[in-house]
Protein backbone atom coordinates (compact mmCIF):
# COMPACT_ATOMS: atom_id res chain seq x y z
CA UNK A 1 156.31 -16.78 54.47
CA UNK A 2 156.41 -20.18 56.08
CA UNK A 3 153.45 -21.43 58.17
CA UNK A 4 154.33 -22.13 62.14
CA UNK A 5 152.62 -25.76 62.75
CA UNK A 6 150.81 -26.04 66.15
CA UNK A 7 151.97 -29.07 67.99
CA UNK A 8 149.47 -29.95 70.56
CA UNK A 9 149.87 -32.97 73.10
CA UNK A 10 148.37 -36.15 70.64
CA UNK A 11 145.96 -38.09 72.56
CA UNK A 12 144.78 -39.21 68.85
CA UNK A 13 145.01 -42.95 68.01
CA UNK A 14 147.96 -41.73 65.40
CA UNK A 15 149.95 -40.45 64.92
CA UNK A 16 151.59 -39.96 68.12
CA UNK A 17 154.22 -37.58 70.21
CA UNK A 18 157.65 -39.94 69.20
CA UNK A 19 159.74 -41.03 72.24
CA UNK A 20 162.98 -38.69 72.55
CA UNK A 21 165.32 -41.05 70.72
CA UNK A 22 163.19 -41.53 67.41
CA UNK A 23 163.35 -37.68 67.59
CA UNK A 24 167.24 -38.19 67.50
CA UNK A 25 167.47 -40.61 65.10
CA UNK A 26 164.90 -38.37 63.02
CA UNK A 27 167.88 -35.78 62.86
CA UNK A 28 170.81 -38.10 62.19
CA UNK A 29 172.37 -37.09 58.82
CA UNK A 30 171.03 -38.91 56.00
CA UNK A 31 173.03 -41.84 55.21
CA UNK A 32 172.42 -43.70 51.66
CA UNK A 33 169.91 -47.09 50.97
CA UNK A 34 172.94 -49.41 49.13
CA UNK A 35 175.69 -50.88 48.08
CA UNK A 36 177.73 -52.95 51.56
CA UNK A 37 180.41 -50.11 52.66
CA UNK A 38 177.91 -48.20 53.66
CA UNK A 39 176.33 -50.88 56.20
CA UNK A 40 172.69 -49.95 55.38
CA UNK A 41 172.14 -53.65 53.35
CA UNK A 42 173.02 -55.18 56.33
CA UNK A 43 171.18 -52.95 58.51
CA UNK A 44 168.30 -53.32 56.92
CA UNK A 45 168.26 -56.81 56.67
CA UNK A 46 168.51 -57.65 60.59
CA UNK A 47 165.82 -55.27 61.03
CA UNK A 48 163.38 -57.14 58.99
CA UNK A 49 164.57 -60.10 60.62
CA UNK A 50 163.83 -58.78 63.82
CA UNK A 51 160.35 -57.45 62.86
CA UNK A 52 158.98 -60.61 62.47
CA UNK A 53 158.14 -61.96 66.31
CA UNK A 54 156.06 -58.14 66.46
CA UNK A 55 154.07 -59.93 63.29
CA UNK A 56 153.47 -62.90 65.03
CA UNK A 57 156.12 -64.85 62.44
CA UNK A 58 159.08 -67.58 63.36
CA UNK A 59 162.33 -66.64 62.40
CA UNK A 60 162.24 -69.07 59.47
CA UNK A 61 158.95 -68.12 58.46
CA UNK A 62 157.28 -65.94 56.04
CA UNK A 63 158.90 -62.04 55.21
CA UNK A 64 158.62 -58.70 56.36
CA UNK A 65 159.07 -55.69 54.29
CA UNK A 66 159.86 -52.28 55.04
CA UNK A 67 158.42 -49.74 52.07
CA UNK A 68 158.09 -46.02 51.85
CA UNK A 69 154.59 -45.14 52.66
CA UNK A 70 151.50 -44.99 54.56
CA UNK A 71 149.37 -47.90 55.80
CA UNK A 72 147.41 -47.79 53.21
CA UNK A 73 149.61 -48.12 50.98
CA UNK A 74 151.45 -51.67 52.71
CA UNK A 75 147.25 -52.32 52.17
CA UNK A 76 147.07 -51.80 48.63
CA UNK A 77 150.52 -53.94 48.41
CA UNK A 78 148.79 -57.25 49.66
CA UNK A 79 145.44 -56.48 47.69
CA UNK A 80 147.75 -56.03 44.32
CA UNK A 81 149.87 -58.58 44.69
CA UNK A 82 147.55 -60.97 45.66
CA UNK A 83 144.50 -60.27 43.74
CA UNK A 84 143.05 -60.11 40.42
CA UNK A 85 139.82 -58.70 39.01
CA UNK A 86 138.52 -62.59 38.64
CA UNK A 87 138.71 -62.79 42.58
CA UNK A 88 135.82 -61.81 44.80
CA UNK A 89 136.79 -61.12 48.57
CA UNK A 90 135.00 -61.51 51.16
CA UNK A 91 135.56 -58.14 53.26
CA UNK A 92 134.46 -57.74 57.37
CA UNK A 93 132.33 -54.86 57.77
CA UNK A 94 132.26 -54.06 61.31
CA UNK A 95 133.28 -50.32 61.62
CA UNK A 96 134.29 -47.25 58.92
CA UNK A 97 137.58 -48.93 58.43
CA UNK A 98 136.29 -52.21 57.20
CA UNK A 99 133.93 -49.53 55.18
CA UNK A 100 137.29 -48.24 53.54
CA UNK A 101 138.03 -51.19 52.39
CA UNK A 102 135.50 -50.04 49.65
CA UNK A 103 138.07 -47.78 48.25
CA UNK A 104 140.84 -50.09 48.14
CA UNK A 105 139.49 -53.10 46.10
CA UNK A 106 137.64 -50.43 44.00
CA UNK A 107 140.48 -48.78 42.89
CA UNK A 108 142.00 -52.27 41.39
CA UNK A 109 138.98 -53.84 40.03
CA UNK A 110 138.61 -56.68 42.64
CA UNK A 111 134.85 -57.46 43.48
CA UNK A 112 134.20 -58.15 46.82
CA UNK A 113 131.08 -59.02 48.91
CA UNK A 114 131.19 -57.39 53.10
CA UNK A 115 129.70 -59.39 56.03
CA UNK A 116 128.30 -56.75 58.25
CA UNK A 117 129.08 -56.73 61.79
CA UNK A 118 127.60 -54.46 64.87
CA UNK A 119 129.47 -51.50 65.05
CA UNK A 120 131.32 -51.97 68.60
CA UNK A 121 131.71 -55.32 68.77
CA UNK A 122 134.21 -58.28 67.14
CA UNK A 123 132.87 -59.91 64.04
CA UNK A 124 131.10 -63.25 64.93
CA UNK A 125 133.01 -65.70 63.14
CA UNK A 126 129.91 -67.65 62.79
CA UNK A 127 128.61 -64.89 60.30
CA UNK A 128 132.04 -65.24 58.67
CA UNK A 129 131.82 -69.11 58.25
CA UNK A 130 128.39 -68.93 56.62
CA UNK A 131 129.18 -66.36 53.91
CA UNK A 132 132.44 -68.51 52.70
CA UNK A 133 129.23 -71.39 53.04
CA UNK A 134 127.13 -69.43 50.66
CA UNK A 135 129.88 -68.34 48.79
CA UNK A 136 133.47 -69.68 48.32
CA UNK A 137 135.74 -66.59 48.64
CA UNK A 138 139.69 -66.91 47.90
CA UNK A 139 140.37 -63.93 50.25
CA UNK A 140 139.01 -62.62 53.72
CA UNK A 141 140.05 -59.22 53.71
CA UNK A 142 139.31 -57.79 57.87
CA UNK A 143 140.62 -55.24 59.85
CA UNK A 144 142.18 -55.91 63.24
CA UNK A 145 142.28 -52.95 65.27
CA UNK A 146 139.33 -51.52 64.36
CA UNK A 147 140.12 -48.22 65.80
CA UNK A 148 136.62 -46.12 64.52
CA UNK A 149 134.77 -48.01 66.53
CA UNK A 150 137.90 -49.36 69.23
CA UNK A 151 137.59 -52.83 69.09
CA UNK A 152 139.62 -56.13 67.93
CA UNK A 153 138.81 -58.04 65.62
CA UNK A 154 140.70 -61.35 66.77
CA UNK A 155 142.74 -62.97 64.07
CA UNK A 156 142.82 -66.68 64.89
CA UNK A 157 139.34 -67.44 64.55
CA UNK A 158 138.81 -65.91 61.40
CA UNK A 159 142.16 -67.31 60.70
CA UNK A 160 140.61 -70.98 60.99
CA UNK A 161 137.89 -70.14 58.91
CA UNK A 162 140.25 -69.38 56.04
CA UNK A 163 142.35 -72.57 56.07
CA UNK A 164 138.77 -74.60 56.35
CA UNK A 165 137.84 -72.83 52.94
CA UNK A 166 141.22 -73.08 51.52
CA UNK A 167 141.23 -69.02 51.54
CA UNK A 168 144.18 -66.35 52.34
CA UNK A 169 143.61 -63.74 55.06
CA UNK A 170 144.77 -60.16 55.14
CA UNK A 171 144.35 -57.81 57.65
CA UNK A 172 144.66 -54.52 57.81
CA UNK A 173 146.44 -53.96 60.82
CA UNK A 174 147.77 -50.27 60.80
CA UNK A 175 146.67 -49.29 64.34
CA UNK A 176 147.41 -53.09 65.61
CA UNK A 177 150.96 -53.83 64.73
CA UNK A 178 153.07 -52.98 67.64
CA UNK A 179 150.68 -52.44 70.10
CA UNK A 180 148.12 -55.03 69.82
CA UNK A 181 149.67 -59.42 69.64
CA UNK A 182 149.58 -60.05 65.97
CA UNK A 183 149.17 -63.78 64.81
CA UNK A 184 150.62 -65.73 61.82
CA UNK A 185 150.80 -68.68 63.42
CA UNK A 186 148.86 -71.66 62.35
CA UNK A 187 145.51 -70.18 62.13
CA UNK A 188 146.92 -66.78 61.59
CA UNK A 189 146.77 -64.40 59.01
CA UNK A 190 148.63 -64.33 55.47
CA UNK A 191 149.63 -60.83 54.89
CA UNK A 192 149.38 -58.34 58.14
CA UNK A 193 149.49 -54.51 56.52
CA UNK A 194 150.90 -51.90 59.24
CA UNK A 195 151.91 -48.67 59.98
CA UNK A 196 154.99 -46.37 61.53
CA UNK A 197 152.63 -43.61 62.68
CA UNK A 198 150.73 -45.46 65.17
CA UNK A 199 152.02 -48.22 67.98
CA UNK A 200 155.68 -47.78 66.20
CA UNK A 201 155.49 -44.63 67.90
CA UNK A 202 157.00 -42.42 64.70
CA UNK A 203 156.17 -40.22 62.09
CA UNK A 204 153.93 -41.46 58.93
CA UNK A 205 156.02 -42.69 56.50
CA UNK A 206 156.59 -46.28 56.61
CA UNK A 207 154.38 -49.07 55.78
CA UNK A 208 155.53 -52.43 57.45
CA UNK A 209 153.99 -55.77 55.68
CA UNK A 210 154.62 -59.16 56.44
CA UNK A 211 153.52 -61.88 54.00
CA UNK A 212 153.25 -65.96 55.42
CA UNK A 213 154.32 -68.72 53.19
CA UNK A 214 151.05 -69.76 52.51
CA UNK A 215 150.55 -66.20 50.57
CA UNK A 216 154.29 -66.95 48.92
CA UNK A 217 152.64 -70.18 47.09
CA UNK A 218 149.89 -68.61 45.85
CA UNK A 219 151.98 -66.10 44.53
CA UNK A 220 153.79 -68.17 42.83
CA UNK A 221 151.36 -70.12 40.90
CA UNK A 222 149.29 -67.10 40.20
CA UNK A 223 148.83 -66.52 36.18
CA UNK A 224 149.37 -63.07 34.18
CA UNK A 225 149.83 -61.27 37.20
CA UNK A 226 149.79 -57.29 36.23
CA UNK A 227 151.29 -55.67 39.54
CA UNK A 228 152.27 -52.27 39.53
CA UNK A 229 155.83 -52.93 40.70
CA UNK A 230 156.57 -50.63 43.74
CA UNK A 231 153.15 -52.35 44.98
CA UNK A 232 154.73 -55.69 43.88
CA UNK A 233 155.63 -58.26 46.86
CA UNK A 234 157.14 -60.47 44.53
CA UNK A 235 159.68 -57.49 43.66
CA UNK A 236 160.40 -56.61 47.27
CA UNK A 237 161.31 -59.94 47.93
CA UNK A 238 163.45 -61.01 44.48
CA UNK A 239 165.34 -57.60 45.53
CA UNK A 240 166.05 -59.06 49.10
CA UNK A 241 167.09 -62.09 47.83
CA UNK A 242 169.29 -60.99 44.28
CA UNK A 243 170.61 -57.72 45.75
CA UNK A 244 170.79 -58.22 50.08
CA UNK A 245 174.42 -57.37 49.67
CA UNK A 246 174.07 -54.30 47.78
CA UNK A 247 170.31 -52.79 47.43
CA UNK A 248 167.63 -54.65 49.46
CA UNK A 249 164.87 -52.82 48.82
CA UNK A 250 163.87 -52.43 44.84
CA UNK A 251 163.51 -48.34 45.75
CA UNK A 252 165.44 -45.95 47.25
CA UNK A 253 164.84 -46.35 51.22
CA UNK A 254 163.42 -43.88 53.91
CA UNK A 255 166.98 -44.41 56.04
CA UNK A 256 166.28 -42.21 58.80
CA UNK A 257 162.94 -43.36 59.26
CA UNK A 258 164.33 -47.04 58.93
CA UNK A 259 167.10 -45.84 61.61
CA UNK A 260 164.66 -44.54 64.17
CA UNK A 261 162.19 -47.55 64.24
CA UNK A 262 165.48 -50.25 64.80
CA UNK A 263 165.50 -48.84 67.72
CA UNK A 264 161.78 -48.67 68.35
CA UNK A 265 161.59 -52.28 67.02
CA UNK A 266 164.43 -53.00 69.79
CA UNK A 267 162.48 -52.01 72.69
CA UNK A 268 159.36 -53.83 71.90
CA UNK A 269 161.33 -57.18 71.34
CA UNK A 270 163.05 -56.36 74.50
CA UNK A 271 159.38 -55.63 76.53
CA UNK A 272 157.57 -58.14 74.89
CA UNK A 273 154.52 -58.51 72.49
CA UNK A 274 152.40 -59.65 75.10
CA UNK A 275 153.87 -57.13 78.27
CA UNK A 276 153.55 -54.79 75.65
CA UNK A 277 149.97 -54.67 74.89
CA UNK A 278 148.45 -55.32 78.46
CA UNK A 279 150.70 -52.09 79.81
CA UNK A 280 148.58 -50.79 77.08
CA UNK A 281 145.27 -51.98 78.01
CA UNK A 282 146.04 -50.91 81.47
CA UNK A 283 146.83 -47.64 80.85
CA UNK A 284 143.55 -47.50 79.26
CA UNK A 285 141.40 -49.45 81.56
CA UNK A 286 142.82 -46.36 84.12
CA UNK A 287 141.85 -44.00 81.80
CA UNK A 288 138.36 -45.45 81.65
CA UNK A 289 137.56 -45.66 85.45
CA UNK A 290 138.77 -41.68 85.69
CA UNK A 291 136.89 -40.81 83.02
CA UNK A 292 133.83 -42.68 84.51
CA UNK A 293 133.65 -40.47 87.33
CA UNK A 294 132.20 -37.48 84.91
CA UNK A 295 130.11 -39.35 83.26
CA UNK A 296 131.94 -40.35 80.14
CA UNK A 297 131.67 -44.34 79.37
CA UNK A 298 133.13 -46.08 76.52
CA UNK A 299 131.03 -46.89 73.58
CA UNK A 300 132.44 -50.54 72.58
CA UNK A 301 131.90 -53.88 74.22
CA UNK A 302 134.52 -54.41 77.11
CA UNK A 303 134.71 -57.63 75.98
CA UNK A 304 135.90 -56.53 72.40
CA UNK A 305 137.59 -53.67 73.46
CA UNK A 306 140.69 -52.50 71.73
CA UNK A 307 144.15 -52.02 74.07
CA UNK A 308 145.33 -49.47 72.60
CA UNK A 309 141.97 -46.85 71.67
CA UNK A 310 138.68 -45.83 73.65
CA UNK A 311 136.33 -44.05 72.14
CA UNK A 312 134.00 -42.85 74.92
CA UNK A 313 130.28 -41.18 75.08
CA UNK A 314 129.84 -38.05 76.13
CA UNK A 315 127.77 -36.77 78.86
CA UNK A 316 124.14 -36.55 77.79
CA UNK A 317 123.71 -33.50 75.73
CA UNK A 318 127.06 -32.22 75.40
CA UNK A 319 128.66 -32.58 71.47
CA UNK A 320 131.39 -33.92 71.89
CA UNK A 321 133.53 -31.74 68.75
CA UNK A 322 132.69 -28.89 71.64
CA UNK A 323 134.52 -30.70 74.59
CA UNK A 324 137.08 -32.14 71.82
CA UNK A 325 137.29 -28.43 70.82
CA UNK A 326 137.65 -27.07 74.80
CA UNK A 327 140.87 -29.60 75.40
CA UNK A 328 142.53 -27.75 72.51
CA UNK A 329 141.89 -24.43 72.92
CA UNK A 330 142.36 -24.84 77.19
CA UNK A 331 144.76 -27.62 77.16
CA UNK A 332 146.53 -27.83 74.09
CA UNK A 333 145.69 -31.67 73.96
CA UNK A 334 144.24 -33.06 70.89
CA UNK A 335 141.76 -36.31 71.16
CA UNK A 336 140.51 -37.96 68.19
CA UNK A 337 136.91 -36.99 66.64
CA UNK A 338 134.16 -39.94 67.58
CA UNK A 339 133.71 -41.70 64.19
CA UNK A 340 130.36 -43.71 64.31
CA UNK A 341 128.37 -41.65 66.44
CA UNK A 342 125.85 -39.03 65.93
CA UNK A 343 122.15 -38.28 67.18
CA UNK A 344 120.15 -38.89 64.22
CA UNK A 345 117.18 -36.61 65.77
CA UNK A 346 119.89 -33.69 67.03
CA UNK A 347 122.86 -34.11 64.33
CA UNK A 348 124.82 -33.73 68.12
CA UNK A 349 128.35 -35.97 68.28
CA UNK A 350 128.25 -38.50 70.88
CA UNK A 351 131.96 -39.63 71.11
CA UNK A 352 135.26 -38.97 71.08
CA UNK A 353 138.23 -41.34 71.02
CA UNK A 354 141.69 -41.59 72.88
CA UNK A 355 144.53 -43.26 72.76
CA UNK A 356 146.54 -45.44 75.33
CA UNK A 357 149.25 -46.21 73.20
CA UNK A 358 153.03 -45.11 73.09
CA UNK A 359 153.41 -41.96 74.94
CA UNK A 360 149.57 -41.32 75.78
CA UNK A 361 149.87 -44.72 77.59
CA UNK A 362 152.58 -43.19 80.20
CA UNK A 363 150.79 -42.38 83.77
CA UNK A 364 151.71 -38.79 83.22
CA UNK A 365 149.50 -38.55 80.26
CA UNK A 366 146.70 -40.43 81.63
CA UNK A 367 146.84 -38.54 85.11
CA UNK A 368 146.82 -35.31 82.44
CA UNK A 369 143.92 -36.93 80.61
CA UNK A 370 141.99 -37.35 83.41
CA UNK A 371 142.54 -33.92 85.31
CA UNK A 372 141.56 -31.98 82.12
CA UNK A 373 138.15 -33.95 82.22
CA UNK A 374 137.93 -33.02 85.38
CA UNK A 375 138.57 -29.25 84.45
CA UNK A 376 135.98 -29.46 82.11
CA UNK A 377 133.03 -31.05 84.09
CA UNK A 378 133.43 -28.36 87.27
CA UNK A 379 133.19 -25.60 84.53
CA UNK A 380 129.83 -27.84 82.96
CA UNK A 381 128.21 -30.05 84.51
């Protein structure tokens, strides 16, 4: 016998409740990944085309790929393709995804050496600039939207700092791209890693990459490079370029995934990177002040803070897996468990997080936010 899924109201920061039409699109019948009669080459071509304002790239720069996947895994595609085990990287540590990183460069053999950050804030690029001084890294590895702790990590700055030292930036951007202005400008990054579960507003499954010309030449004049090929960039791209008619991607493609984020990817081109993400931070600056009002305040710098994630203190006391626990059970709303904070003399949970992205960033799901806080504190406090 089958198990019934729950399907509770996501306040999470991903993934998150899908707008009506990817749901739609989600259903469509499946429709093959080749050959021209079928459209999808071309398809799939104009919507990498189009992806690349979201990654911060000109139409005539860099190239955005489209694999099967989660985030992590448009992560491990950079760190492959890009590194070898002679490389150290210099990774920012400034929350439990820049921990994670740990994992990644582990798993391939690449040594790397973390500059440690205060959990809550942005990295100071100044501690950034004198570990490449100490030590010349080819890579900065960082993440953006450092969603554990709900901050931004900005990219030009640390972008600057690369170029000075001749290095290549990647950022692990899953929770950023779409939601939060991504930059591969001048003093941008090199390869921005993504994700379709979070400000894409779908299901997991897809794990957007772009890759700047920069990264392209040192690519090319890399020696015996030993990439696993469905982690290969150079692959993904040789296939875009030998087979665009016919087969653009060197794997069969997720086409109704692909289908539902064209039109995802339409909307945010027609809003606007930069509308896009203030709407964003406003829906969560309102969900702050509400949430003020019973005594929950957020735990990150409001000058760092992320657009797009809060993760707020509890009341003094109160664990917050209990109220996380209450808006389930009562509300059927799920909120996301606090990640970096716990009384070391109690063991009790401090914070919880929620999102102001996609659908949680609508005034009906802040307003909801909000009343069910209220619920709680006239039953608690």
């Amino acid at each position: 016998m089958s198990i019934t899924i729950k399907s509770p109201k996501l306040m999470i920061p991903g993934p998150m409740d899908c707008p009506k039409e990817v749901l739609t699109r989600l259903g469509h019948q499946v429709f093959p990944h080749y050959d021209a009669p079928t459209n999808f080459p071309a398809f799939y071509n104009e919507l990498t085309r189009k992806m690349k304002p979201i990654f911060g790239l000109g139409d005539d720069e860099g190239w955005v790929f489209v694999p099967n996947g989660s985030g992590t895994i448009a992560v491990n595609m950079a760190l492959a393709s890009l590194l070898t085990p002679e490389d150290d990287v210099l990774v920012v540590n400034n929350g439990g995804l820049g921990e994670y990183a740990k994992k990644n460069l582990d798993s391939i053999g690449v040594p790397f050496t973390f500059v440690k950050g205060e959990w809550g804030k942005a990295i100071d690029p100044d501690a950034v600039r004198k570990a490449m001084e100490k030590k010349r890294h080819k890579f900065i590895y960082m993440t953006h939207n450092e969603s554990s702790t709900a901050i931004v990590n900005p990219i030009p700055p640390i972008g600057e700092i690369a170029r000075e030292f001749d290095a290549l930036l990647i950022t692990d951007s899953i929770s950023a791209v779409g939601g939060v202005v991504c930059d591969m400008g001048e003093n941008g990054a090199d390869a921005i890693c993504g994700a379709s579960q979070k400000c894409f507003e779908l299901p997991p499954g897809l794990a957007p990459v772009a890759v700047s010309d920069r990264a392209w030449k040192y690519m090319e004049n890399m020696k015996n490079r030993r990439v696993p090929f469905i982690l290969d960039l150079m692959a993904w791209r040789q296939a875009a370029i030998d087979q665009r008619e016919s087969h653009p991607q060197p794997v069969t493609g997720e086409t109704t995934m692909l289908y539902a984020l064209d039109w995802v990817v339409d909307q945010i081109l027609a809003e606007g990177m930069d509308t896009r993400q203030e709407r964003f931070r406003a829906a969560g600056n309102r969900l702050r002040e509400g949430m003020k009002e019973f005594g929950f305040s957020m735990s990150a710098d409001p000058a760092d803070a992320s657009p797009v994630v809060t993760d707020f203190y509890v009341p003094e006391a109160f664990d917050s897996n209990d109220i996380r626990n209450w808006y389930l059970e009562t509300h059927n709303t799920m909120v996301g468990y606090g990640f970096a904070h716990v009384d070391k003399k109690t063991g009790r949970n401090t914070s919880f997080r929620i999102a102001h992205f996609g659908e949680s960033a609508t005034r009906e799901s802040v307003d909801h936010m909000i009343a069910i806080t209220r619920e709680w504190a006239e039953k608690h406090l």
